[in-house]
Protein backbone atom coordinates (compact mmCIF):
# COMPACT_ATOMS: atom_id res chain seq x y z
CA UNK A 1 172.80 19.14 -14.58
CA UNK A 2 176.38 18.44 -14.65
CA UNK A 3 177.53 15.69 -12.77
CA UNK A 4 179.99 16.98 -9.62
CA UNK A 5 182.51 13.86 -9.42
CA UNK A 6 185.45 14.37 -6.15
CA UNK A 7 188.00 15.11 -8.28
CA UNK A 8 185.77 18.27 -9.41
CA UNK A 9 185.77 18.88 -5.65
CA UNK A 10 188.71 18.39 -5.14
CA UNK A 11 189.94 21.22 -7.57
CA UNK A 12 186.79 24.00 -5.90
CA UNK A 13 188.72 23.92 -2.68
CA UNK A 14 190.99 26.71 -1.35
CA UNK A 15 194.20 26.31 -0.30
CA UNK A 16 193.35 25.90 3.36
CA UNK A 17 191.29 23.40 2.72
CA UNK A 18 193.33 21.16 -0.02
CA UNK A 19 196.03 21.29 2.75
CA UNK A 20 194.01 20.18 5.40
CA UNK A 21 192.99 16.82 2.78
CA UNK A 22 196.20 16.19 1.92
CA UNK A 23 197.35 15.99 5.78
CA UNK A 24 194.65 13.76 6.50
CA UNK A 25 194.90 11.23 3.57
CA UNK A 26 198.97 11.15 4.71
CA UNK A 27 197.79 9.33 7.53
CA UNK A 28 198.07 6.45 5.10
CA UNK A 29 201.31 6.57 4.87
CA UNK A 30 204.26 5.28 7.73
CA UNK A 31 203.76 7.47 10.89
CA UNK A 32 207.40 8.83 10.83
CA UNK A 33 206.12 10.41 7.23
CA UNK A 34 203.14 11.71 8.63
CA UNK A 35 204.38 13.43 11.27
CA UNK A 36 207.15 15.15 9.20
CA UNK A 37 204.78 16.47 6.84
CA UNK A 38 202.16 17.44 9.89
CA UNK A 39 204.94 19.64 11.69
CA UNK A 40 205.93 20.85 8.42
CA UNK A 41 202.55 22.12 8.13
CA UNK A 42 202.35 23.10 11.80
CA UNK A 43 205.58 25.38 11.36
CA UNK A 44 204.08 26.97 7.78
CA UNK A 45 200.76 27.83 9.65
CA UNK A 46 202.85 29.32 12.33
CA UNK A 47 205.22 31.31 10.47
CA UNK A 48 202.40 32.77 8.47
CA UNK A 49 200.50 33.39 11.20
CA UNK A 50 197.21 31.42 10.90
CA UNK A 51 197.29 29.94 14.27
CA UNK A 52 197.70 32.91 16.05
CA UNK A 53 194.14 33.63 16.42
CA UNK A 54 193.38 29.62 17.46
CA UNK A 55 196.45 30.10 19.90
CA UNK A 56 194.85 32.75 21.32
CA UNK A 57 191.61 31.38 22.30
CA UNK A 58 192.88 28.06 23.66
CA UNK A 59 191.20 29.36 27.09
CA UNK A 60 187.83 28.80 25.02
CA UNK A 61 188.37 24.89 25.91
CA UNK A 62 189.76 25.20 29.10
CA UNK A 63 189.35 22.09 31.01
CA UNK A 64 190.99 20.03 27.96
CA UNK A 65 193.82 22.52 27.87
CA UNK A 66 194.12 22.17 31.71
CA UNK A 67 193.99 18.12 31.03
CA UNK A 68 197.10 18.48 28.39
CA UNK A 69 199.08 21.34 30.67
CA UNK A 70 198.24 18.53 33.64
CA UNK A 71 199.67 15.52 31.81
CA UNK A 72 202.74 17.89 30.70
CA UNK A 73 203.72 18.77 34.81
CA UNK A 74 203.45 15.46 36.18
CA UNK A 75 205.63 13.95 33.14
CA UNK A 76 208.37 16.68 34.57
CA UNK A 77 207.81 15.59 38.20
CA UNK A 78 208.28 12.15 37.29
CA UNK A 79 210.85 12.04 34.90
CA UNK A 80 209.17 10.11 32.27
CA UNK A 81 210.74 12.31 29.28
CA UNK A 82 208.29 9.92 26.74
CA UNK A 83 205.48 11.52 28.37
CA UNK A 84 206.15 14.80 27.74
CA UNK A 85 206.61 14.35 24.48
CA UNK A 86 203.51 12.50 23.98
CA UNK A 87 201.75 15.00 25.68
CA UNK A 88 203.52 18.18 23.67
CA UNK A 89 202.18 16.01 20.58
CA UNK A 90 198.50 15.76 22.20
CA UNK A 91 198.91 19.80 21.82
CA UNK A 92 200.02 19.79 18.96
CA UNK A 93 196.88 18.04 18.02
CA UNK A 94 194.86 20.16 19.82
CA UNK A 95 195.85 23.35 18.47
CA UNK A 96 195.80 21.45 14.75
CA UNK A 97 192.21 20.13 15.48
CA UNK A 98 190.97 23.98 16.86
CA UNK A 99 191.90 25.02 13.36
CA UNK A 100 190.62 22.07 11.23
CA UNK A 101 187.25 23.00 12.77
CA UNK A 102 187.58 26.37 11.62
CA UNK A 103 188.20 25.34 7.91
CA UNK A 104 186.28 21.99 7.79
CA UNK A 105 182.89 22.25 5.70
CA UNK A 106 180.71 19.28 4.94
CA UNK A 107 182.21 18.97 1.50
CA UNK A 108 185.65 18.98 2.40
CA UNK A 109 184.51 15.73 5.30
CA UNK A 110 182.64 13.54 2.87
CA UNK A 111 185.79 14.15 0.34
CA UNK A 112 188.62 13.30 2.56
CA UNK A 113 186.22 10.24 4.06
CA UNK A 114 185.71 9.45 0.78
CA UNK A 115 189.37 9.36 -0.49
CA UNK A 116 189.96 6.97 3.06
CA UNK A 117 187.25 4.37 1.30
CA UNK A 118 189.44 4.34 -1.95
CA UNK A 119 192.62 4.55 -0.42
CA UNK A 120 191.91 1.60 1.70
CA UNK A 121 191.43 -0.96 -0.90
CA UNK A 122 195.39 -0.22 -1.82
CA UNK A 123 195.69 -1.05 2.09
CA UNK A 124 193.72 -4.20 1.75
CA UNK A 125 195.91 -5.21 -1.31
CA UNK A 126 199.34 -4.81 0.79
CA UNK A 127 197.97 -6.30 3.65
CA UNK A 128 197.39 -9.49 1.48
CA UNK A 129 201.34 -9.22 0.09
CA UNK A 130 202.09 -8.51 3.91
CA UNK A 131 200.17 -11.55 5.00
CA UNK A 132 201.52 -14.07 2.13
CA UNK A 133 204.96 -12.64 2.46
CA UNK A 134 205.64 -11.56 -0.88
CA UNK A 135 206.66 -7.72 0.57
CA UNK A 136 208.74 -7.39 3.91
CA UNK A 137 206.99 -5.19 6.65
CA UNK A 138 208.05 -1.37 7.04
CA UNK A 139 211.40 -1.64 9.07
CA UNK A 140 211.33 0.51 12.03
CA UNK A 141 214.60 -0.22 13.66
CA UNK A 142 216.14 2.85 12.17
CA UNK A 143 214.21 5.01 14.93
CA UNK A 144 214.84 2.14 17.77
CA UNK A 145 215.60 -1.05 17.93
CA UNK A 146 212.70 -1.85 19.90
CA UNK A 147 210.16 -0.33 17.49
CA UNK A 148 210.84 -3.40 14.79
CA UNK A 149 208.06 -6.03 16.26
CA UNK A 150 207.67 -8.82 14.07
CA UNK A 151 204.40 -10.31 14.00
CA UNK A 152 204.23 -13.27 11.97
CA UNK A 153 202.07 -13.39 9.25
CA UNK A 154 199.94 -10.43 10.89
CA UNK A 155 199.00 -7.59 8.43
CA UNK A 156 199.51 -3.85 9.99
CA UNK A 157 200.21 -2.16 6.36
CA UNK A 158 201.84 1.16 7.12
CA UNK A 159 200.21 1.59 10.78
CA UNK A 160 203.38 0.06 12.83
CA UNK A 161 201.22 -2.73 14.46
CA UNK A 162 198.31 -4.95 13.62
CA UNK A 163 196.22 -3.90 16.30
CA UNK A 164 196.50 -0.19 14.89
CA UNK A 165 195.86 -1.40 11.25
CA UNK A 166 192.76 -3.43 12.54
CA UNK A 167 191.40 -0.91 14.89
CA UNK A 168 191.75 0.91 11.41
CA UNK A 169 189.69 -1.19 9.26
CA UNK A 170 186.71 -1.09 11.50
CA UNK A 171 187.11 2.81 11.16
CA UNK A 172 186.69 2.47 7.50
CA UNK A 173 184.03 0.11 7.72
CA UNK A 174 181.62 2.14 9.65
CA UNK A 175 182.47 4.97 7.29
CA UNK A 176 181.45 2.34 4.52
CA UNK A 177 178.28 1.91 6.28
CA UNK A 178 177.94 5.57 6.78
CA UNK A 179 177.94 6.51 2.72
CA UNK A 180 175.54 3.13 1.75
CA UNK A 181 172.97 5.21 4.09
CA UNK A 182 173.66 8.81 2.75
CA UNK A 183 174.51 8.83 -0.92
CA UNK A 184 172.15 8.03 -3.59
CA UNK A 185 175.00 7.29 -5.78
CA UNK A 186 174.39 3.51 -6.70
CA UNK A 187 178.20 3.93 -7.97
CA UNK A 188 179.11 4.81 -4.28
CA UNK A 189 176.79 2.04 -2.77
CA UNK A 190 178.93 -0.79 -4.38
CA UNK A 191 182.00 1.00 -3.61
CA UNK A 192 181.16 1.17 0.31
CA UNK A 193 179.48 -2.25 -0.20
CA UNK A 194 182.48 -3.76 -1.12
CA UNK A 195 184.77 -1.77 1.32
CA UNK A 196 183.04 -3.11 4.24
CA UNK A 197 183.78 -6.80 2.98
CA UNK A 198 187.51 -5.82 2.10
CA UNK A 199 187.96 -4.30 5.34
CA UNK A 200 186.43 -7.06 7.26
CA UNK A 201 188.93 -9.53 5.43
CA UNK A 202 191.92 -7.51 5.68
CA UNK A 203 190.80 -7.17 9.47
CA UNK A 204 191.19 -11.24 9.26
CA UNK A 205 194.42 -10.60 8.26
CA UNK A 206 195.64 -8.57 11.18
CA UNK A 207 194.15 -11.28 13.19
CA UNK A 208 193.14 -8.95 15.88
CA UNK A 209 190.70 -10.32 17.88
CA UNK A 210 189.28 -7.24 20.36
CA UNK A 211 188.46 -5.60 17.08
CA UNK A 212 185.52 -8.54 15.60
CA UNK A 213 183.42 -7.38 18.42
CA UNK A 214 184.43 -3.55 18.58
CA UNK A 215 183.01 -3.89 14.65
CA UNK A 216 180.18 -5.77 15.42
CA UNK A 217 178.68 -3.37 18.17
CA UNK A 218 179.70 -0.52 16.09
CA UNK A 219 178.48 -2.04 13.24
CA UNK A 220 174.88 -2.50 14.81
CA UNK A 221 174.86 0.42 17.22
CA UNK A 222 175.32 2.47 13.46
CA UNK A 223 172.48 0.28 12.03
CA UNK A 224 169.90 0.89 14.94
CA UNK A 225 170.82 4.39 14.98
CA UNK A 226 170.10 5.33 11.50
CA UNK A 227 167.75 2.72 10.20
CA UNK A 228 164.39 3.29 12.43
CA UNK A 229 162.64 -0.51 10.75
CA UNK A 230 162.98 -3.73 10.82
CA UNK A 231 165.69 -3.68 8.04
CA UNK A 232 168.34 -2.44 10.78
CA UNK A 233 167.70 -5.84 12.31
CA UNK A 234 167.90 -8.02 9.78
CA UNK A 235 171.06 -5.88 8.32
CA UNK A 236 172.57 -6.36 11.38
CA UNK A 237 171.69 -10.20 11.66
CA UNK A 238 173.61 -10.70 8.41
CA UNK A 239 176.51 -8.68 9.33
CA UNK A 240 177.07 -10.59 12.56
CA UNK A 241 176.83 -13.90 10.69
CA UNK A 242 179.11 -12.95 7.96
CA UNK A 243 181.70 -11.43 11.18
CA UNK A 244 180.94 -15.06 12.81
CA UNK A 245 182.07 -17.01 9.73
CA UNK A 246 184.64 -15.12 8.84
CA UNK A 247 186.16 -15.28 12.29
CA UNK A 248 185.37 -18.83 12.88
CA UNK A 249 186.92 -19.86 8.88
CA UNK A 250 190.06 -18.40 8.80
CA UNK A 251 193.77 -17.89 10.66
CA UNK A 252 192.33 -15.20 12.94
CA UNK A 253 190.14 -18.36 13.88
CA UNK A 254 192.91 -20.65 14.52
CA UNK A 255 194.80 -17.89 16.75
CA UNK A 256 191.56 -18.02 19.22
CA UNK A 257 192.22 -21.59 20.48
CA UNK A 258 195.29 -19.77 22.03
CA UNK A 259 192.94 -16.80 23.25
CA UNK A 260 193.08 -18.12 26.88
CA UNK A 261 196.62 -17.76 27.02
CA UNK A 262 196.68 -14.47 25.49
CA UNK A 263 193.92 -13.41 28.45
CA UNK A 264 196.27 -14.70 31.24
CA UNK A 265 199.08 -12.32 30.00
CA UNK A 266 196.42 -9.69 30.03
CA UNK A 267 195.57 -10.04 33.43
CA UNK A 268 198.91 -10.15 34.47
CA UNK A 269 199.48 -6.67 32.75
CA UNK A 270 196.14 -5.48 34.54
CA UNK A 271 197.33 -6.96 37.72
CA UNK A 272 200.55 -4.81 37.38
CA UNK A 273 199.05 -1.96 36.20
CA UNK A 274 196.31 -2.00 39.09
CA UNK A 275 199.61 -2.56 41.66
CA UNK A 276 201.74 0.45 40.09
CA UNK A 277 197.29 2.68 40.32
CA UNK A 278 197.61 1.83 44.26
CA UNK A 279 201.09 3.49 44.18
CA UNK A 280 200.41 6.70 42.88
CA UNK A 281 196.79 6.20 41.62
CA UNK A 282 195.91 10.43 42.71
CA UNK A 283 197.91 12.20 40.48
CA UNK A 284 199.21 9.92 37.64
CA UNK A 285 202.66 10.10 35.71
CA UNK A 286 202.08 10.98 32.31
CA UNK A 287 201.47 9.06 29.02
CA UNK A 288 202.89 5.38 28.79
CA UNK A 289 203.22 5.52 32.63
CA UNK A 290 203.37 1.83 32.73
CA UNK A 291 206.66 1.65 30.25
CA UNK A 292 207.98 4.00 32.85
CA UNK A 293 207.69 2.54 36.24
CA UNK A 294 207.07 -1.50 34.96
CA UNK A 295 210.71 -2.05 36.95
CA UNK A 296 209.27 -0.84 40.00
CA UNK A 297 206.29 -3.94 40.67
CA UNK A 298 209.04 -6.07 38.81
CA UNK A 299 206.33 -6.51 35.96
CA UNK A 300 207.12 -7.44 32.35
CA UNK A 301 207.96 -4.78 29.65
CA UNK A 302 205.10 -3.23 27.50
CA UNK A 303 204.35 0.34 26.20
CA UNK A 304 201.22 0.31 28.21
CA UNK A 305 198.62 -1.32 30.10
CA UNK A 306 196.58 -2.73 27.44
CA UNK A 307 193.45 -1.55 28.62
CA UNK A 308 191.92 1.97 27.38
CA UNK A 309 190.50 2.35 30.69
CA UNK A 310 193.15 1.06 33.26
CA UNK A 311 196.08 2.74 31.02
CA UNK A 312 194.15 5.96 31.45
CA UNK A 313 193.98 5.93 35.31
CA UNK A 314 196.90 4.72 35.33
CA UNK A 315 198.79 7.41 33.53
CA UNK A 316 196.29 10.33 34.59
CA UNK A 317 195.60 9.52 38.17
CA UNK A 318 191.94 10.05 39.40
CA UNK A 319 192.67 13.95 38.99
CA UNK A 320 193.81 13.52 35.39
CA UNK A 321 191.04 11.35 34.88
CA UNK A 322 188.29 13.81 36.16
CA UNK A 323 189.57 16.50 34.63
CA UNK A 324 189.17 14.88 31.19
CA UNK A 325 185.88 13.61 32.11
CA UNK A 326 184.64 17.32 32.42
CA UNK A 327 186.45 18.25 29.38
CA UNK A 328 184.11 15.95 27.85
CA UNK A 329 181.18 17.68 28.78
CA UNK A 330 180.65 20.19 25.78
CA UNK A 331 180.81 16.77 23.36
CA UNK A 332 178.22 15.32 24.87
CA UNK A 333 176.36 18.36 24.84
CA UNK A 334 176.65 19.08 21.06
CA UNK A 335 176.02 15.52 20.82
CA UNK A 336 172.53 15.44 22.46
CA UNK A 337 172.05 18.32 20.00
CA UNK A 338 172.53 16.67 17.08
CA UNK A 339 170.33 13.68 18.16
CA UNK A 340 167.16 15.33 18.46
CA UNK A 341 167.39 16.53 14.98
CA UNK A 342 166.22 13.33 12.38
CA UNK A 343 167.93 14.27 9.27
CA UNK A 344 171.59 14.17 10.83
CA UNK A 345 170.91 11.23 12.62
CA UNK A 346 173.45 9.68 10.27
CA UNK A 347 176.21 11.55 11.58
CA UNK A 348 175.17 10.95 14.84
CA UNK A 349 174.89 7.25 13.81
CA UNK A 350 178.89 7.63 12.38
CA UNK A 351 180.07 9.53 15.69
CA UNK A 352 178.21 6.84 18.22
CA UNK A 353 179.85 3.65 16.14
CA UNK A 354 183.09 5.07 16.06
CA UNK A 355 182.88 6.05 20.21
CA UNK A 356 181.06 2.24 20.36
CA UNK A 357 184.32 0.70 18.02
CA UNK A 358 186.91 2.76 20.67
CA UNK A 359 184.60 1.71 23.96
CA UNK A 360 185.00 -2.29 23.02
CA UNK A 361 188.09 -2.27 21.32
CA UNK A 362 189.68 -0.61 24.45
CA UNK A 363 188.75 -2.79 26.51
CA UNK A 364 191.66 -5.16 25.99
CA UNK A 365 193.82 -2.36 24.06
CA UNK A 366 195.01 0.63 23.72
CA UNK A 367 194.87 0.84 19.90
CA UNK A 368 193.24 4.54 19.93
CA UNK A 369 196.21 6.28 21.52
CA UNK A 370 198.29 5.91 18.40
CA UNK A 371 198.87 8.62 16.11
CA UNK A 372 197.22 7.24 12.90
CA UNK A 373 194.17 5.55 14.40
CA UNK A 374 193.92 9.15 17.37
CA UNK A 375 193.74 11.05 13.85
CA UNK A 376 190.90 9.47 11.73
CA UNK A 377 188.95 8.99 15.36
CA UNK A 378 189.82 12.73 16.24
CA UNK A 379 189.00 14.15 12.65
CA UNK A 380 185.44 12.43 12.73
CA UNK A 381 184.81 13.63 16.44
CA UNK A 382 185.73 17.35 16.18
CA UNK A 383 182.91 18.25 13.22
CA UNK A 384 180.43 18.07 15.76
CA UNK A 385 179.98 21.51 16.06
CA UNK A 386 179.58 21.99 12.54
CA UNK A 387 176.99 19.49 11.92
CA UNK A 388 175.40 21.42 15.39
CA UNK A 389 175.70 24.82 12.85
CA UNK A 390 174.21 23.23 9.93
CA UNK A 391 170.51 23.07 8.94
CA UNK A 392 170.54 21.32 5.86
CA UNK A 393 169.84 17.55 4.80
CA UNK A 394 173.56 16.00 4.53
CA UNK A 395 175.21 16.45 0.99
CA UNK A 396 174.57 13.53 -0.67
CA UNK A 397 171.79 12.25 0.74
CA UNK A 398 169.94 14.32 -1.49
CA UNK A 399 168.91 13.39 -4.75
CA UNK A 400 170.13 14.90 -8.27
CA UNK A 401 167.82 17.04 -9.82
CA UNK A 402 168.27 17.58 -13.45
């Protein structure tokens, strides 16, 4: 039998579905280029007419579209004009998402996943020339001149900030992790084998530290997931010595002596944050509610609270925040699902460590609600339904038969 490479792939695909993989792999590039060429495609699905249908059954998820037409009324009521767009961008998303999961197929995934692995070797490369300063960092002063952060000898490739580039990396790295376990390609073993080790140095590079342990739980929760012996321990036993060294041997090393520091601006943020929750801590004021009402507890500037968790009560209020909780539900439904069956269990193994990565790495940051980093986590997330649908072994986990 003729061997099917991803380029043959590739060229089997429909329209609808070489657009959606060329939108996703975009994500690599800067996130002003991105989102041109997503509302590009947003208006071209419009005018033709393909959303219509997903339009109309929005009311099908109708606590999340409550959460989105929530965040968009209390942005009006209090002003904050950056809300609303984020939030008219979160529907955007939503709508985009609705019809991904109409045209997504289990080929189409492992390709575009796939194409991530490659690409992100070319990431690892300019993160080096980043890093070494042999190229200059995107300029993003053109849009604002408050969007052009320099962070010295930090790698964040094309993702605007090295906390977005390194949340990232562990992404990719739990994908890696994901194909060693499901291919029988030895071809694709080395490739995701050496992935996760060029990811995990390029993550040196970014110097992020929140995102050593979001990989290493991931990284383990994946391992204990899938692997049902006592190879998942001693996999994840090397892993977390090879994370050790490599954080303890290198500049991300050096940069947590000054950790302590770092926490104490934290807490200050957290201490701000918690001030502006006992303010208006009910109903919320949008997206990036802390960049909008900072001024007001005389705290110091940032986008956000720096904390997945306080950032969302913050901006949501405890009504936002419930409201999203319940539009959870039906995820954690389909998720259960997919658990008791063994054969998908690494899916479910990819969907936990990327939930585990997000969990951890929020903690201290708010890396996920960026547009690059919400996409890959997003497109990974919303197949759950098909992989509910789908009764097969997972393509490529079986073997070639000639």
């Amino acid at each position: 039998m003729k061997k099917i490479t991803m380029l043959d792939r590739i060229r089997s695909f429909s329209n609808e579905e070489l657009a959606i993989y060329f939108i996703s792999i975009s994500i690599f590039l800067p996130f002003y280029l991105f989102l041109m060429i997503f509302f590009l495609y947003f208006l071209v699905l419009l005018l033709t007419g393909k959303l219509t249908p997903i339009i109309y059954h929005l009311y099908k998820a109708p606590f999340l579209l409550g959460f989105i037409i929530y965040s968009a009324i209390i942005s009006i009521i209090a002003t904050n004009w950056i809300g609303l767009v984020v939030t008219i961008l979160m529907m955007l998303f939503f709508i985009f998402f609705r019809y991904y999961q109409e045209i997504i197929s289990p080929e189409l995934f492992h390709t575009i996943l796939q194409t991530f692995v490659m690409l992100s070797f070319l990431a690892v490369g300019f993160a080096f020339l980043e890093h070494y300063q042999i190229v200059q960092k995107f300029d993003y002063s053109f849009i604002s001149p408050a969007m052009q952060r320099l962070h010295e000898n930090r790698a964040e490739v094309t993702f605007f900030n090295p906390n977005y580039y390194g949340l990232f990396c562990c992404f990719i790295i739990m994908l890696c992790f994901y194909f060693i376990y499901v291919t029988h390609s030895v071809r694709w073993k080395i490739i995701s084998t050496v992935g996760i080790i060029a990811n995990a140095v390029a993550l040196n590079l970014t110097q992020n530290r929140s995102a050593f342990p979001a990989i290493i739980c991931g990284a383990i929760i994946y391992l204990f997931t899938t692997i049902k012996n006592s190879h998942a321990f001693w996999i994840s036993v090397a892993f977390f010595s090879f994370a050790i060294w490599l954080l303890f041997s290198s500049n991300l090393g050096m940069r947590m002596v000054h950790v302590e520091d770092s926490l104490d601006v934290r807490v200050s943020i957290w201490q701000s944050a918690v001030e502006m929750i006992r303010l208006n801590g009910l109903l919320g004021q949008g997206p990036l509610t802390y960049m909008h009402e900072y001024p007001i507890v005389n705290a110091p500037y940032h986008e956000h609270a720096h904390s997945l968790y306080i950032d969302t009560l913050l901006s949501y209020g405890y009504i936002g925040v419930s409201i999203l909780l319940v539009s959870c539900y039906s995820l954690f439904q389909q998720f259960l699902t997919l658990s008791r069956t063994m054969i998908k269990r690494p899916i479910v193994g990819l969907i936990l460590s990327f939930f585990v990565v997000v969990a951890v790495h929020g903690v201290v940051d708010l890396a996920i609600f960026w547009i690059q980093t919400g996409f890959i986590f997003l497109l990974v997330i919303t197949t759950m339904p098909m992989w509910v649908q789908y009764n097969e072994e997972i393509p490529y986990r079986k073997k070639k038969t000639t």
